[in-house]
C-alpha atoms as a PDB file:
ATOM      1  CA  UNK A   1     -15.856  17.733  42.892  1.00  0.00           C
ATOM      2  CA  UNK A   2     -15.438  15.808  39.437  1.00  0.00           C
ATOM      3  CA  UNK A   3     -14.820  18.261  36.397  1.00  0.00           C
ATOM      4  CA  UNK A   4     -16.491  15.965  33.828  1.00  0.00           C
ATOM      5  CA  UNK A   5     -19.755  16.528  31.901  1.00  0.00           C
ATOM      6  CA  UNK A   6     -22.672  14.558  32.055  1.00  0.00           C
ATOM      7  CA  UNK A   7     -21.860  13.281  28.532  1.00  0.00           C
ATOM      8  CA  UNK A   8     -18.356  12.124  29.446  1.00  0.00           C
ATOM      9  CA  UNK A   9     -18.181   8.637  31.077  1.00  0.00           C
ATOM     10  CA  UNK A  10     -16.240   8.336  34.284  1.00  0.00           C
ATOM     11  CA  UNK A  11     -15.545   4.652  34.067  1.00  0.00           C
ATOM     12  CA  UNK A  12     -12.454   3.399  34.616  1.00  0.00           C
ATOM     13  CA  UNK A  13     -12.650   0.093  32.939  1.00  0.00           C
ATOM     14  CA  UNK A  14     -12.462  -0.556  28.878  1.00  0.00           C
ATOM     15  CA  UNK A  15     -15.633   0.879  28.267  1.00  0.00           C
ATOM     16  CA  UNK A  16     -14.637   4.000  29.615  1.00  0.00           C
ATOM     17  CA  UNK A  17     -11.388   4.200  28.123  1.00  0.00           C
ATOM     18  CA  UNK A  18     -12.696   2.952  24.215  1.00  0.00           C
ATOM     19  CA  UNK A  19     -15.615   5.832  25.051  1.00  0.00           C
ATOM     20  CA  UNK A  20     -15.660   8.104  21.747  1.00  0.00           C
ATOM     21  CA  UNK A  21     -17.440  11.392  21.823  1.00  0.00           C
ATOM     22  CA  UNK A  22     -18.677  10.933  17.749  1.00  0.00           C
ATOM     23  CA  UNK A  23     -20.132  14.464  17.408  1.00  0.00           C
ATOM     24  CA  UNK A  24     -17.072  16.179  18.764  1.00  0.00           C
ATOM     25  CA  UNK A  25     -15.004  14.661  15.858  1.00  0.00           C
ATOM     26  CA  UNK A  26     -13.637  17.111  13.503  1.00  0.00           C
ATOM     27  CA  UNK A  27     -13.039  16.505   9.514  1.00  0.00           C
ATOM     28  CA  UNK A  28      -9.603  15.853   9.841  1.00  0.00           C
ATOM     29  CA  UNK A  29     -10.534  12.875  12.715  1.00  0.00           C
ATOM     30  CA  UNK A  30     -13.287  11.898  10.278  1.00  0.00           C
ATOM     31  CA  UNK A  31     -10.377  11.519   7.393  1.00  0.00           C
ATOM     32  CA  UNK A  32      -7.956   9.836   9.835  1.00  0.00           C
ATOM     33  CA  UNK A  33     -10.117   7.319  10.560  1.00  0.00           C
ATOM     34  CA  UNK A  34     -11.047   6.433   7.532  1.00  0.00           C
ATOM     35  CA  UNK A  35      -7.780   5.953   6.223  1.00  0.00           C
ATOM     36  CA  UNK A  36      -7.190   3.850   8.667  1.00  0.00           C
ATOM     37  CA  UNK A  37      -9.819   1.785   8.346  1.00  0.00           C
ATOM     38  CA  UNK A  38      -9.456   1.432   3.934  1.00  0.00           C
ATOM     39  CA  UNK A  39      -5.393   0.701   5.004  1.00  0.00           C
ATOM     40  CA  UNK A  40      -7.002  -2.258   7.311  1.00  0.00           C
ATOM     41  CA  UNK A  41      -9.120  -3.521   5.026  1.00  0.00           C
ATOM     42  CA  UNK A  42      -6.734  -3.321   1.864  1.00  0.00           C
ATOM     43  CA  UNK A  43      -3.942  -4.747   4.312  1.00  0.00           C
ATOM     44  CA  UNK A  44      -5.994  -7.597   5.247  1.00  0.00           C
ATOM     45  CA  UNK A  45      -7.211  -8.542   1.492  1.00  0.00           C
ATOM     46  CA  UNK A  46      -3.307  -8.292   0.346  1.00  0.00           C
ATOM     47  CA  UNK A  47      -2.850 -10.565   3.573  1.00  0.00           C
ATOM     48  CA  UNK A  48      -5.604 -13.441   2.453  1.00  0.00           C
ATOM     49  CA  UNK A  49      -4.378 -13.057  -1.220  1.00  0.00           C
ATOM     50  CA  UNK A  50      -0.776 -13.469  -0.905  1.00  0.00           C
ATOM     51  CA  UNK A  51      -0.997 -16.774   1.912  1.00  0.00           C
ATOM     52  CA  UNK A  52      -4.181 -18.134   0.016  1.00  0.00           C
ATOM     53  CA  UNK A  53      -2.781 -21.947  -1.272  1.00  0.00           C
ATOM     54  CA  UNK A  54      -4.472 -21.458  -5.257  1.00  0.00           C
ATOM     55  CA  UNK A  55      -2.478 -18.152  -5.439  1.00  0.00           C
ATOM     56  CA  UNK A  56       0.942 -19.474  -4.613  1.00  0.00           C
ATOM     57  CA  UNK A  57       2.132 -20.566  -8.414  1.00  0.00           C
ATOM     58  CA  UNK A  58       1.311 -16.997  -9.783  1.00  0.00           C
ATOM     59  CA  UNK A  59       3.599 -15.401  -6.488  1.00  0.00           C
ATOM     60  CA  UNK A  60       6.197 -17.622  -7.006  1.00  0.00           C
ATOM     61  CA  UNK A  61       6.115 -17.252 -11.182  1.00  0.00           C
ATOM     62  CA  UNK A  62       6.829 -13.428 -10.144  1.00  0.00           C
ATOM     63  CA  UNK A  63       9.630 -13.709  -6.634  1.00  0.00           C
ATOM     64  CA  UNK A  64      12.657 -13.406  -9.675  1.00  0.00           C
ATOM     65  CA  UNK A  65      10.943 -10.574 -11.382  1.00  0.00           C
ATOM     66  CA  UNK A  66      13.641  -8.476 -10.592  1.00  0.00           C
ATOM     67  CA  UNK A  67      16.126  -9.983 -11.586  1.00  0.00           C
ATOM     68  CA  UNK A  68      15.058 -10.945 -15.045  1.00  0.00           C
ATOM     69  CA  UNK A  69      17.284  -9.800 -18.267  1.00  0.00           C
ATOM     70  CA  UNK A  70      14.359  -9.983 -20.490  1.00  0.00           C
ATOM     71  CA  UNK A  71      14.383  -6.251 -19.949  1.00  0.00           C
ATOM     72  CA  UNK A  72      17.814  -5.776 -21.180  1.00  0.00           C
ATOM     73  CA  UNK A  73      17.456  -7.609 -24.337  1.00  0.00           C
ATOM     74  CA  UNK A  74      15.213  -4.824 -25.382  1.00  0.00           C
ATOM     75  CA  UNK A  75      17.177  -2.456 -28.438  1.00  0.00           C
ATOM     76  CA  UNK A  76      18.113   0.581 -26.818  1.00  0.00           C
ATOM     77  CA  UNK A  77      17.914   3.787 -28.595  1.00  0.00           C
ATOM     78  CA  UNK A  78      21.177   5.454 -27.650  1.00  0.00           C
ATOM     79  CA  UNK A  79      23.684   7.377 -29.973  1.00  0.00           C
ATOM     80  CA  UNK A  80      26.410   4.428 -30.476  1.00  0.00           C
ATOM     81  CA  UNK A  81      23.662   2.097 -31.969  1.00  0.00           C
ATOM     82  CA  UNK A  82      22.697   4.890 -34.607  1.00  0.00           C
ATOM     83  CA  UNK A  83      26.471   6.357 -34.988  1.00  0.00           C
ATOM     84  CA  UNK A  84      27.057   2.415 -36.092  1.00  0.00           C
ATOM     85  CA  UNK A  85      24.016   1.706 -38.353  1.00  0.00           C
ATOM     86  CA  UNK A  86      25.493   5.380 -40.453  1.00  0.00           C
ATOM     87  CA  UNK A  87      29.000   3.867 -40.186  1.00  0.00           C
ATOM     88  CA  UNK A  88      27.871   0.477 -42.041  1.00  0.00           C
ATOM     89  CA  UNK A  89      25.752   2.131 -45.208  1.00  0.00           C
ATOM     90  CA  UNK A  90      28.875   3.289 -46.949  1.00  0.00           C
ATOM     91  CA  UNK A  91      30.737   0.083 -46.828  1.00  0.00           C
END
């Protein structure tokens, strides 16, 4: 004797493997799955926009960003710049 319900599909094949009992799915299944499929799609836009042929001078403007001293030439506001600056005005 077979232990399955009449809802549950006793195919062996792909159809009865991919078979999805929808209104047995709790909240938490409900969130799971629709992370995954926002990460798909979002993963699949980042895909078309980063190999897309119009985009590649903007990607490649950006691949030393890293690296760049623009940054550093910025003042910084540490103690030995101001310690300096109160050295100077009485000389």
């Amino acid at each position: 004797m077979s232990n399955l319900s009449s809802n549950e599909s006793s195919d062996t094949g792909a159809q009865g493997y991919f078979y999805t009992d929808w209104s047995a799915m709790t909240s938490q299944d409900w969130a799971g799955m629709a992370v995954t499929i926002v990460t798909f799609i979002l993963m699949a836009i980042a895909y078309f926009y980063v190999f897309r042929p119009k985009n590649k001078d903007k990607l490649e403007a950006q691949k030393n960003m890293l690296f760049d001293d623009q940054l550093l030439d910025e003042p910084s506001f540490d103690n030995e710049s101001t310690n300096t600056e109160k050295n100077n005005v009485g000389k």
